[in-house]
N, C-alpha and C. Protein backbone atom coordinates (compact mmCIF):
# COMPACT_ATOMS: atom_id res chain seq x y z
N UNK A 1 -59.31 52.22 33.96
CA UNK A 1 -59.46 51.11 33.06
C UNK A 1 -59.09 51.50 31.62
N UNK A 2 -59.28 52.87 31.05
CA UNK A 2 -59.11 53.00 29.76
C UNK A 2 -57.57 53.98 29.92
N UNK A 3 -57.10 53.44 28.90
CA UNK A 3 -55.70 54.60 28.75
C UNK A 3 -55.88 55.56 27.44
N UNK A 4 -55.41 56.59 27.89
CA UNK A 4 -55.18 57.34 26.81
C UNK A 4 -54.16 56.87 26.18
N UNK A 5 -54.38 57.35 24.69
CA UNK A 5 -53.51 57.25 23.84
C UNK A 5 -52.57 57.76 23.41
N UNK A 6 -51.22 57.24 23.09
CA UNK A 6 -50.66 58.95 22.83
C UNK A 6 -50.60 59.45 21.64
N UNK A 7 -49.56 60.91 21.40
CA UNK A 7 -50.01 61.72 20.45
C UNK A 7 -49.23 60.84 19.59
N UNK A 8 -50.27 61.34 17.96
CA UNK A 8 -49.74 60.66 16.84
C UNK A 8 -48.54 61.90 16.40
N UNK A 9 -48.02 61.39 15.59
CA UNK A 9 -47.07 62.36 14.96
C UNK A 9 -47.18 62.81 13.96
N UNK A 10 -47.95 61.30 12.86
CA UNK A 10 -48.64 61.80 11.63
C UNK A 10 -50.23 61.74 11.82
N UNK A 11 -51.10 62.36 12.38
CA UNK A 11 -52.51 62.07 12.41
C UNK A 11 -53.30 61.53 10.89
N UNK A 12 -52.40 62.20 9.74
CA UNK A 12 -53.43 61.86 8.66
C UNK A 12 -53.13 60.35 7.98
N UNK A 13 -52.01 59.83 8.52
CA UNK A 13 -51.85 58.28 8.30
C UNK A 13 -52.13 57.51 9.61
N UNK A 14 -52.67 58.21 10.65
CA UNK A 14 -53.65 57.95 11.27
C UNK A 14 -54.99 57.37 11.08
N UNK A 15 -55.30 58.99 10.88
CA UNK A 15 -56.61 58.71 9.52
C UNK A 15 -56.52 57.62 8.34
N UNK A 16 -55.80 57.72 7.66
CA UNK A 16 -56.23 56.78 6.83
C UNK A 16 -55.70 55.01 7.37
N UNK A 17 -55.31 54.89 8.32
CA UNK A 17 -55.37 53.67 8.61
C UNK A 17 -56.68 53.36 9.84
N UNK A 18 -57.66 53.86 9.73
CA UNK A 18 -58.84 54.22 10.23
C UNK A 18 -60.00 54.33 9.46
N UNK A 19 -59.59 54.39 8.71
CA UNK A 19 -60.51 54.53 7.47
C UNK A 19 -61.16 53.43 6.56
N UNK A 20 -62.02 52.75 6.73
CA UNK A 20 -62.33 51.77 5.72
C UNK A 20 -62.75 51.97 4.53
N UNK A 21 -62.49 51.46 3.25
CA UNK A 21 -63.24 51.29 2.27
C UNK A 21 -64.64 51.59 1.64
N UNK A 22 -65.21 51.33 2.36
CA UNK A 22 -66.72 51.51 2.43
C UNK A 22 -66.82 53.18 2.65
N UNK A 23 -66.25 53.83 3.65
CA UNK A 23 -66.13 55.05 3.98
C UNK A 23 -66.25 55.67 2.79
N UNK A 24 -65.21 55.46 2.02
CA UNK A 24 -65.18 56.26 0.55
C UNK A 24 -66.47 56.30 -0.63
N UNK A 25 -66.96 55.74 -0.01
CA UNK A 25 -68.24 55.83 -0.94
C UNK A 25 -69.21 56.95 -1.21
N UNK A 26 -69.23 57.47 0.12
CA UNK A 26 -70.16 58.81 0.19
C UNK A 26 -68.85 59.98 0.33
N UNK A 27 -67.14 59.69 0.88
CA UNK A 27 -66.53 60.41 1.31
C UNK A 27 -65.40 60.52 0.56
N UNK A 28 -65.11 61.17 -1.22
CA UNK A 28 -64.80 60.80 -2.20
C UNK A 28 -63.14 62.18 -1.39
N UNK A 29 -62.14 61.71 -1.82
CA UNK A 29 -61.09 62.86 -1.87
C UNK A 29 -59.91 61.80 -0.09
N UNK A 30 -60.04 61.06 0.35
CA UNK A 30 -59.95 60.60 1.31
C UNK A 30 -59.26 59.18 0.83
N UNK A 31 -58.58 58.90 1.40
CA UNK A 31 -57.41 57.59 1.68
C UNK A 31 -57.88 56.64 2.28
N UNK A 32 -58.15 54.92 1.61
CA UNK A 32 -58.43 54.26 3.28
C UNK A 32 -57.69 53.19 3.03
N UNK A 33 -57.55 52.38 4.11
CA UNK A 33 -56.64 51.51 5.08
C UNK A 33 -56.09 50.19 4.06
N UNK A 34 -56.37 50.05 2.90
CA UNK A 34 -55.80 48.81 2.41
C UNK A 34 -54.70 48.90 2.22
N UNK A 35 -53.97 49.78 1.52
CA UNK A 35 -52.40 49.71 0.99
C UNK A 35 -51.65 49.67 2.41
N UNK A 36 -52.07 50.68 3.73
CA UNK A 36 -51.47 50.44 4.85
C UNK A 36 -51.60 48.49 5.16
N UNK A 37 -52.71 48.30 5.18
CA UNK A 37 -52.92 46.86 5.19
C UNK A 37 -52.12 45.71 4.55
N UNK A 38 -52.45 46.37 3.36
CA UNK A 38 -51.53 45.17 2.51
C UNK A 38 -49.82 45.39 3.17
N UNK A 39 -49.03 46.69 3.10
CA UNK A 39 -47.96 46.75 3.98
C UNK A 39 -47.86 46.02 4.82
N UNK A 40 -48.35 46.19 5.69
CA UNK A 40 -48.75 45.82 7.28
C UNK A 40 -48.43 43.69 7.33
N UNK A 41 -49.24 43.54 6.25
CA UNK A 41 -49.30 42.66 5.97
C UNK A 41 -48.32 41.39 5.00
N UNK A 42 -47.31 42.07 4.78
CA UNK A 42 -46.15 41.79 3.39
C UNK A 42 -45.15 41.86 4.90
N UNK A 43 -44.25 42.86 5.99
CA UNK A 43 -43.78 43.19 6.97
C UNK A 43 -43.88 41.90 7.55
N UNK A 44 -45.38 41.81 8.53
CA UNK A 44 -45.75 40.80 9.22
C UNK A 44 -45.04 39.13 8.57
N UNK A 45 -45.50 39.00 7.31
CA UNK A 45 -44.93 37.93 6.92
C UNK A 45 -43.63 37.59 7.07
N UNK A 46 -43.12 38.84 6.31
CA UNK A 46 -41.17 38.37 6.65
C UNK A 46 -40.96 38.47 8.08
N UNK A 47 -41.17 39.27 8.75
CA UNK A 47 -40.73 38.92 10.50
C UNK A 47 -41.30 37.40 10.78
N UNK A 48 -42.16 36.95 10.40
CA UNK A 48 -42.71 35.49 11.06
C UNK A 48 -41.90 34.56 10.54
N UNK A 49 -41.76 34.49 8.87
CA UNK A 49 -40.86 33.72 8.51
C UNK A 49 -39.35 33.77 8.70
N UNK A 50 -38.93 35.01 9.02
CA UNK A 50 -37.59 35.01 9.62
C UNK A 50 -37.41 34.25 10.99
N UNK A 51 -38.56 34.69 12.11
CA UNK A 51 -38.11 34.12 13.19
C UNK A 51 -38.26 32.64 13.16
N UNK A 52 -39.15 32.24 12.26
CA UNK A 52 -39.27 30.74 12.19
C UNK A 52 -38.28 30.23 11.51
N UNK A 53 -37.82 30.72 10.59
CA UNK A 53 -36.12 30.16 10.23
C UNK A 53 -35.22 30.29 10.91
N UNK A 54 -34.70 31.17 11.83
CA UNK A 54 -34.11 31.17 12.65
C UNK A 54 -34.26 30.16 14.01
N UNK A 55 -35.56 30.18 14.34
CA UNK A 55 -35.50 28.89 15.04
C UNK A 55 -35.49 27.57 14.72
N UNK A 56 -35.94 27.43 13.42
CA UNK A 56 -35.64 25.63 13.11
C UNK A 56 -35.03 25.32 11.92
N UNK A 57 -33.58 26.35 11.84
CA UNK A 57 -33.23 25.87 10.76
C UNK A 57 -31.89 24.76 10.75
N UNK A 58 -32.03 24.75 12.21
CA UNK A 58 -30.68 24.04 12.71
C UNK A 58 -31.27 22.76 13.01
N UNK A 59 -32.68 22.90 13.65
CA UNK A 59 -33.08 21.22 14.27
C UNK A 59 -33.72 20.52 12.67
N UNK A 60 -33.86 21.12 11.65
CA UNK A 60 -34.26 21.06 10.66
C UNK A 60 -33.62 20.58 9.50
N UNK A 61 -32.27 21.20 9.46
CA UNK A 61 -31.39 21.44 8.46
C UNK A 61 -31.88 22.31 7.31
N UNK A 62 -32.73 23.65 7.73
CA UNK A 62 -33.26 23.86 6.53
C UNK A 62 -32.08 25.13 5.96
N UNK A 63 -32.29 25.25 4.57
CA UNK A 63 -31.51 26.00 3.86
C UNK A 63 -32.50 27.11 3.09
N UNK A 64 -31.71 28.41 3.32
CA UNK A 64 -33.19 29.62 2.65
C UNK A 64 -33.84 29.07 1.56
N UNK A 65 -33.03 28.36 0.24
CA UNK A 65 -33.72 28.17 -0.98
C UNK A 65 -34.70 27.01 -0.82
N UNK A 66 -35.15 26.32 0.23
CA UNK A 66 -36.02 25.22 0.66
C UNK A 66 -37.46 26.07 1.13
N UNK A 67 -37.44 27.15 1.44
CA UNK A 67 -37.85 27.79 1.96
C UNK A 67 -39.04 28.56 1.03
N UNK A 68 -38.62 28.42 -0.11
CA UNK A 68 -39.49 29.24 -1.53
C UNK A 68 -40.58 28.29 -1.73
């Protein structure tokens, strides 16, 4: 039922995308997960809005600068 995982390549951006915020409070010298987040999160957007322009920009007529 459970799979292993496989090996990381970078473990310490591992770690810090594992890492919450809160963590740092008592655990001062240590990295945590927002800037991966916010990344993560800026990425995610353009892939969604790409594929969604790509699919309705024809049944749509939409043009990129409509799009802002």
């Amino acid at each position: 039922m459970t799979k292993k995982l496989p090996e990381f390549k970078n473990p310490e951006l591992l770690k810090q995308a594992l890492t919450h915020r809160s963590f740092l409070n008592e655990n001062s010298g240590e990295e945590d997960n927002e800037s991966l987040e916010f990344l993560g999160d800026a990425v995610l957007g353009f892939l969604v809005g790409e594929l969604l322009y790509r699919r309705y920009k024809e049944e749509y007529d939409l043009k990129p600068k409509e799009l802002t």
